[in-house]
Protein backbone atom coordinates (compact mmCIF):
# COMPACT_ATOMS: atom_id res chain seq x y z
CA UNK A 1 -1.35 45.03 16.37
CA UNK A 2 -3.44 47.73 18.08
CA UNK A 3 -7.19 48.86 18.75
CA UNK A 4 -6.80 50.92 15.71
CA UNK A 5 -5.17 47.66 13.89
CA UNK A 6 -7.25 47.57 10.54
CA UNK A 7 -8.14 44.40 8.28
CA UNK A 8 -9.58 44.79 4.36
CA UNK A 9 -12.65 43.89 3.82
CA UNK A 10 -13.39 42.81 -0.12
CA UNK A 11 -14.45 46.54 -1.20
CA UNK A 12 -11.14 47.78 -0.28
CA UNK A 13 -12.58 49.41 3.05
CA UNK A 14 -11.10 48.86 6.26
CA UNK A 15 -12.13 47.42 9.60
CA UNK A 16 -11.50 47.31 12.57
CA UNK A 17 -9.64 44.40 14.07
CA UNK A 18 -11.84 44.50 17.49
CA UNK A 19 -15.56 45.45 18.69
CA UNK A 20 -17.83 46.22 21.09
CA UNK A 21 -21.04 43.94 21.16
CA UNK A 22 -24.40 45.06 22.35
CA UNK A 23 -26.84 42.32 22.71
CA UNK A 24 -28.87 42.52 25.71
CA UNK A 25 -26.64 45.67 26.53
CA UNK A 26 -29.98 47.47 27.64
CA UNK A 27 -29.04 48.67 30.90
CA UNK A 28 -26.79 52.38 31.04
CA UNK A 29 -26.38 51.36 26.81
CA UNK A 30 -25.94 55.54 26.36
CA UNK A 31 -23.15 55.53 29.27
CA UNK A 32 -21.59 52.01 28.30
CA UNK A 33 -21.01 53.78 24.55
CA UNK A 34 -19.68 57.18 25.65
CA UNK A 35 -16.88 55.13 28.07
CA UNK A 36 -16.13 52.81 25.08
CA UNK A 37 -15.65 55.19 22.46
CA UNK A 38 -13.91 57.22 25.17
CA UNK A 39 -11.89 53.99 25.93
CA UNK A 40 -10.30 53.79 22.28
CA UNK A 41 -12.70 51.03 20.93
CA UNK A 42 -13.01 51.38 17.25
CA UNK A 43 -15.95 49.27 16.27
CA UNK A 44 -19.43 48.95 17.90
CA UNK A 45 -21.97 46.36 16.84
CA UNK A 46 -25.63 46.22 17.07
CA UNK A 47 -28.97 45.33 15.29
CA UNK A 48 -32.18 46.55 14.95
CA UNK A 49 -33.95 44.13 17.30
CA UNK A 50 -31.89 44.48 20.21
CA UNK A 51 -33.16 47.28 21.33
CA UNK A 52 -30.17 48.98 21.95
CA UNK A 53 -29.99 51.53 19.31
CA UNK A 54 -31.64 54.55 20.25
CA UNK A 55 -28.97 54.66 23.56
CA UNK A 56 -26.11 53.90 21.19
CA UNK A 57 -27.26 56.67 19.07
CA UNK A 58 -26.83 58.82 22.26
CA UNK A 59 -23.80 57.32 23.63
CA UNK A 60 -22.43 58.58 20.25
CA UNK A 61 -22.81 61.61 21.04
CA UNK A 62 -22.41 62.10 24.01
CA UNK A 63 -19.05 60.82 23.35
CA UNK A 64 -18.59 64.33 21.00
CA UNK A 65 -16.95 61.29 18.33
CA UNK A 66 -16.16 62.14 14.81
CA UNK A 67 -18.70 59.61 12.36
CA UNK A 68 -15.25 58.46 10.69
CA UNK A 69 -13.68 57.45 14.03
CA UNK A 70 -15.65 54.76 14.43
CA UNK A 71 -17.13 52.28 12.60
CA UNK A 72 -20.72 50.80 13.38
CA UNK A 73 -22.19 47.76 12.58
CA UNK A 74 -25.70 47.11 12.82
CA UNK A 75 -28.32 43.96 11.03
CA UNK A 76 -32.10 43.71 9.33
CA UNK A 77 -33.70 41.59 10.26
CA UNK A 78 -35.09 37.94 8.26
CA UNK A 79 -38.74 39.39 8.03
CA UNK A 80 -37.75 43.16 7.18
CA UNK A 81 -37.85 45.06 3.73
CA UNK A 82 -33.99 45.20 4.03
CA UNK A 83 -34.24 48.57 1.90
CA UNK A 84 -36.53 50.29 4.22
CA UNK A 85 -35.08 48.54 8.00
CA UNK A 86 -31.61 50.10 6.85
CA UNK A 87 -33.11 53.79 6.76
CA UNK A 88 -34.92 53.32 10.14
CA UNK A 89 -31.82 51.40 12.07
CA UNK A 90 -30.17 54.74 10.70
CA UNK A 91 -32.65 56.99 12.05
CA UNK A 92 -33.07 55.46 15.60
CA UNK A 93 -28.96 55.59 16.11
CA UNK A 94 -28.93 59.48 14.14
CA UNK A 95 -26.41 58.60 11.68
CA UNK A 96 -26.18 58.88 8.32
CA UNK A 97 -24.73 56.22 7.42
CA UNK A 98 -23.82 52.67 8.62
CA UNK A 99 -20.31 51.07 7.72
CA UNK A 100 -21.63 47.48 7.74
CA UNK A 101 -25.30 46.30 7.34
CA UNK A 102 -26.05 42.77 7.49
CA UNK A 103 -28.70 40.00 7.30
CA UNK A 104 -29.32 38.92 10.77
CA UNK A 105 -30.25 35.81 10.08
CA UNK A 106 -31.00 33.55 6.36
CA UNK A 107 -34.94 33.33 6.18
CA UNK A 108 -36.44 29.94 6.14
CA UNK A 109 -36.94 29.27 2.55
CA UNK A 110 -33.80 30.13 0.45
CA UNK A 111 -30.78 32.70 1.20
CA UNK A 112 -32.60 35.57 1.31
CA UNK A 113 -31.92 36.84 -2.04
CA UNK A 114 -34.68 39.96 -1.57
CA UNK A 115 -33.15 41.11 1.31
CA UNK A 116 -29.41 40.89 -0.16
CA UNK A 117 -30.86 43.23 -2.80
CA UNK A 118 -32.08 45.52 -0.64
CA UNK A 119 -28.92 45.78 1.51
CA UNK A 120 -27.15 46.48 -1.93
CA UNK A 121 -29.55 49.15 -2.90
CA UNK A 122 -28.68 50.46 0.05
CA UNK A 123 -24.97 50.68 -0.23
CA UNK A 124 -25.50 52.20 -4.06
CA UNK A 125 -27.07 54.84 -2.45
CA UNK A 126 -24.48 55.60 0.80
CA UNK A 127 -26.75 54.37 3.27
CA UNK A 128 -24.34 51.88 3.80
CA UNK A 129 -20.71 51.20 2.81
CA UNK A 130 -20.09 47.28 2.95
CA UNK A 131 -23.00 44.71 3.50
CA UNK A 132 -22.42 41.17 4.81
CA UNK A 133 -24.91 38.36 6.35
CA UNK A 134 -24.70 36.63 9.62
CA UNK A 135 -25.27 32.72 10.91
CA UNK A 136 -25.48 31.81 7.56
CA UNK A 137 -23.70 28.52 6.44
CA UNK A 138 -21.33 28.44 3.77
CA UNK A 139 -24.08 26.71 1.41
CA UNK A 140 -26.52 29.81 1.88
CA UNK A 141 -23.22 32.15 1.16
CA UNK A 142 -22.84 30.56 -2.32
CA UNK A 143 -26.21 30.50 -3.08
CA UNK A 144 -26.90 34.16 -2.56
CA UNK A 145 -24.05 34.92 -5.05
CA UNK A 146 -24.88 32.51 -7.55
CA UNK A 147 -28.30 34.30 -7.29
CA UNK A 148 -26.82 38.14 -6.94
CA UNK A 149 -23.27 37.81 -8.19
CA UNK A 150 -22.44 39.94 -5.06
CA UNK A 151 -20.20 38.26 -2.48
CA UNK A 152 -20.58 39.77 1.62
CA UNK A 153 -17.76 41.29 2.92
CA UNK A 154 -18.60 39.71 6.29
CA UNK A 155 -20.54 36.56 8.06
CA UNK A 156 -21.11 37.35 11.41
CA UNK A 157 -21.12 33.97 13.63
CA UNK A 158 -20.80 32.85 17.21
CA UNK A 159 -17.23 31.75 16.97
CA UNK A 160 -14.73 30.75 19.69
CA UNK A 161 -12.12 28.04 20.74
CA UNK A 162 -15.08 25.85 21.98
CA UNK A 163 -17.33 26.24 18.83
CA UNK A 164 -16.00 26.96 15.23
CA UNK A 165 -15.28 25.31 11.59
CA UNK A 166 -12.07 24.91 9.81
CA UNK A 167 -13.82 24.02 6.68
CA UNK A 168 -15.76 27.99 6.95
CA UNK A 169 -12.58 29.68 7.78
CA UNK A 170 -11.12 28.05 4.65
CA UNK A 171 -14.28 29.00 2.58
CA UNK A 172 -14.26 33.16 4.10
CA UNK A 173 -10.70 33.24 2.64
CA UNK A 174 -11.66 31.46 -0.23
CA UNK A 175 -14.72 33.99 -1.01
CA UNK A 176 -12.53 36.98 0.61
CA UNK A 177 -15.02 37.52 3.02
CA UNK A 178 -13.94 38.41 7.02
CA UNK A 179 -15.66 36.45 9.87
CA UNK A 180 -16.76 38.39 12.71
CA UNK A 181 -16.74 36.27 15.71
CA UNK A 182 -20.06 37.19 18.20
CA UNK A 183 -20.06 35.36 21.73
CA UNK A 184 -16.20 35.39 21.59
CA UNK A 185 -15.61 34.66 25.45
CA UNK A 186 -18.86 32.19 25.42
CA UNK A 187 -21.33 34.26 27.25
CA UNK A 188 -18.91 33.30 30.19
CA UNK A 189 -19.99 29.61 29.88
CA UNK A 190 -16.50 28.26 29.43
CA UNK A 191 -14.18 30.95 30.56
CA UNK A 192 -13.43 27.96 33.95
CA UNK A 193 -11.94 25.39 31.38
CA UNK A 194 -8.19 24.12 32.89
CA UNK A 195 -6.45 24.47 29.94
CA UNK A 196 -7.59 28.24 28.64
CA UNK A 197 -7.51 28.96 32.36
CA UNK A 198 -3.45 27.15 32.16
CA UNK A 199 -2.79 29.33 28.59
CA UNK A 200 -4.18 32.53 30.17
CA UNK A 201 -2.03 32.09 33.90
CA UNK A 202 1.50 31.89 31.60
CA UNK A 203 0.26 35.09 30.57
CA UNK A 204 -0.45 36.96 33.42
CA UNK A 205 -4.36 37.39 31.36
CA UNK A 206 -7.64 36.33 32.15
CA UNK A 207 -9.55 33.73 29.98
CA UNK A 208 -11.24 36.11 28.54
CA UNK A 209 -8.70 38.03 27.11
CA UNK A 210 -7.00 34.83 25.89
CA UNK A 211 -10.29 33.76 23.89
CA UNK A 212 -9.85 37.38 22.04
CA UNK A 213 -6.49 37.02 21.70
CA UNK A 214 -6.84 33.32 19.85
CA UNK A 215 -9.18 35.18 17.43
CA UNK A 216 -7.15 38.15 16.61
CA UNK A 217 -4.18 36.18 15.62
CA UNK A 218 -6.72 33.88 13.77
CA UNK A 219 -7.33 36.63 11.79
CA UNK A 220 -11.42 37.00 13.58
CA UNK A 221 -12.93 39.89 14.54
CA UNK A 222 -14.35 39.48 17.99
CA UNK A 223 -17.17 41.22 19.33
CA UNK A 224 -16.93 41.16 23.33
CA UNK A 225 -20.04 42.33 25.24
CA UNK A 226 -19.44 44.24 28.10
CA UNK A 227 -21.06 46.77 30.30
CA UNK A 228 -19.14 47.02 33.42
CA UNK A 229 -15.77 49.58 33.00
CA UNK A 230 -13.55 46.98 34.44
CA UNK A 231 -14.55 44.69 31.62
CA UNK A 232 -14.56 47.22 28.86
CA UNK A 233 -10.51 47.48 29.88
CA UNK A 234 -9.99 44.20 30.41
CA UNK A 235 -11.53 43.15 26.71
CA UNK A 236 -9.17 45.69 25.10
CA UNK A 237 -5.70 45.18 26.81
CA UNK A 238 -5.18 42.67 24.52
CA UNK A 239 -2.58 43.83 22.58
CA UNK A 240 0.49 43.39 24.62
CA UNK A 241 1.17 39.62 24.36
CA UNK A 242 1.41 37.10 22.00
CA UNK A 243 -0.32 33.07 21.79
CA UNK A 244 2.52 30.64 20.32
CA UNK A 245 1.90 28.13 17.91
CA UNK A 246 1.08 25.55 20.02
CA UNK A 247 -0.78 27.69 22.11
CA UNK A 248 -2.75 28.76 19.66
CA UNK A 249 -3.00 24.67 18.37
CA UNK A 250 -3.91 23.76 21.69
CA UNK A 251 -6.95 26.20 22.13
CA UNK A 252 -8.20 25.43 18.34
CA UNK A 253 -8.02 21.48 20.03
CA UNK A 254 -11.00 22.73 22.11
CA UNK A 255 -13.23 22.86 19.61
CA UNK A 256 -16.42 20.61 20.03
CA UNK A 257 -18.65 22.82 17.70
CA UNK A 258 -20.01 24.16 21.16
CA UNK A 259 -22.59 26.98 20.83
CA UNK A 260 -24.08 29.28 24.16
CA UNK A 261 -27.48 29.25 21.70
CA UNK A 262 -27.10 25.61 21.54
CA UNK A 263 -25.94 25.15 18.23
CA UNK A 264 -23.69 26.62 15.24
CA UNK A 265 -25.78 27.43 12.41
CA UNK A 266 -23.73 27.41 10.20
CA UNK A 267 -22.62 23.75 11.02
């Protein structure tokens, strides 16, 4: 496994294994994006109410990157036309296209079966090639197919060690669908915990890099934030050592359906 490591999403498009998240990335965004793509990450993630697009837009290019050498990721929002929010997330980052547009969050009343169909409008006409949700539960997941018949590729959720659900892991293979795993290292909450501190010393790695690890070789997709240089390395030398089973057992033991937002949604 590498940065350019690749995992199929249910359309038969590929994604990147790894990603850069952007929430509340709103100081030096442009600079943070040119040094990341410049880096080798593959994947950036974003949504239209976090302000961050219009300097990820320019980081692009200013990094002088190819639009099929990355892949970007970006969200309407619960309140949006989906249809129309795709087009103008689109024009504030200058692309033509997005590779993955997703519902931010479910509405209050039902799954959100208006905004699904806009997001699939959307991909019928190349605005978008995959479309997913995020913190939705795996009740709001059936619902919106039994009401579209269209399954996402992706549910975005805050995932780690500390907070996540065997029973949704076993319902994304289930449906085919990939979990992308935001707040992977815990918005640095719980990167002093004794034992992933104990896992990430036999390794010679810092916490954080173990929490990415444990997702990678759960088959995840974490989404690190960073905006210092010495992070953006550190969240992508990850590739050069291995959890073993019992590692990886003993971090998954961790779980207490912890959340940094103060709960899992889709609990």
């Amino acid at each position: 496994m590498t940065p350019q490591t690749t995992i199929e999403l249910r359309s038969g498009n590929a994604m990147p294994v790894l990603g850069l998240g952007t929430w509340q990335l709103t100081d030096h965004t442009a600079e943070t994006i040119a040094k990341a793509l410049e880096l080798g990450y593959p994947m950036i993630d974003t949504s239209g109410d976090y302000g961050t697009q219009p300097g990820i837009g320019e980081g692009i290019e200013r990094s002088g990157m190819a639009r099929d050498a990355f892949f970007l990721v970006t969200k309407v929002e619960e309140t949006d036309d989906a249809y129309q929010a795709v087009k103008d997330n689109l024009d504030q980052l200058k692309l033509d296209y997005a590779d993955l547009m997703l519902i931010h969050r479910p509405p209050p009343q039902g799954p959100g079966t208006e905004l699904w169909e806009g997001l699939m409008r959307a991909r019928d006409e190349g605005l978008t090639r995959d479309i997913g949700v995020s913190n939705y539960s795996a009740g709001q997941i059936d619902a919106l197919i039994e009401a579209t018949q269209e399954t996402p590729a992706v549910n975005q959720i805050e995932w780690s060690p500390f907070g996540h659900s065997d029973a949704m892991l076993r319902h994304a293979k289930a449906h085919r669908m990939v979990i992308q795993a935001y707040s992977p290292l815990t918005r640095e909450k719980r990167l002093d915990d004794a034992v992933l501190k104990r896992v990430a010393d036999s390794h010679g790695k810092t916490p954080a890099q173990v929490l990415i690890r444990w997702n990678l070789q759960l088959g995840t997709v974490p989404l690190p934030k960073a905006n210092q240089e010495k992070h953006l390395h550190e969240d992508l030398d990850v590739f050069d050592f291995s959890l073993s089973d019992d590692e990886m057992n003993t971090l998954s033991q961790l779980n207490e359906h912890y959340s940094s937002l103060g709960r899992l949604p889709y609990i």
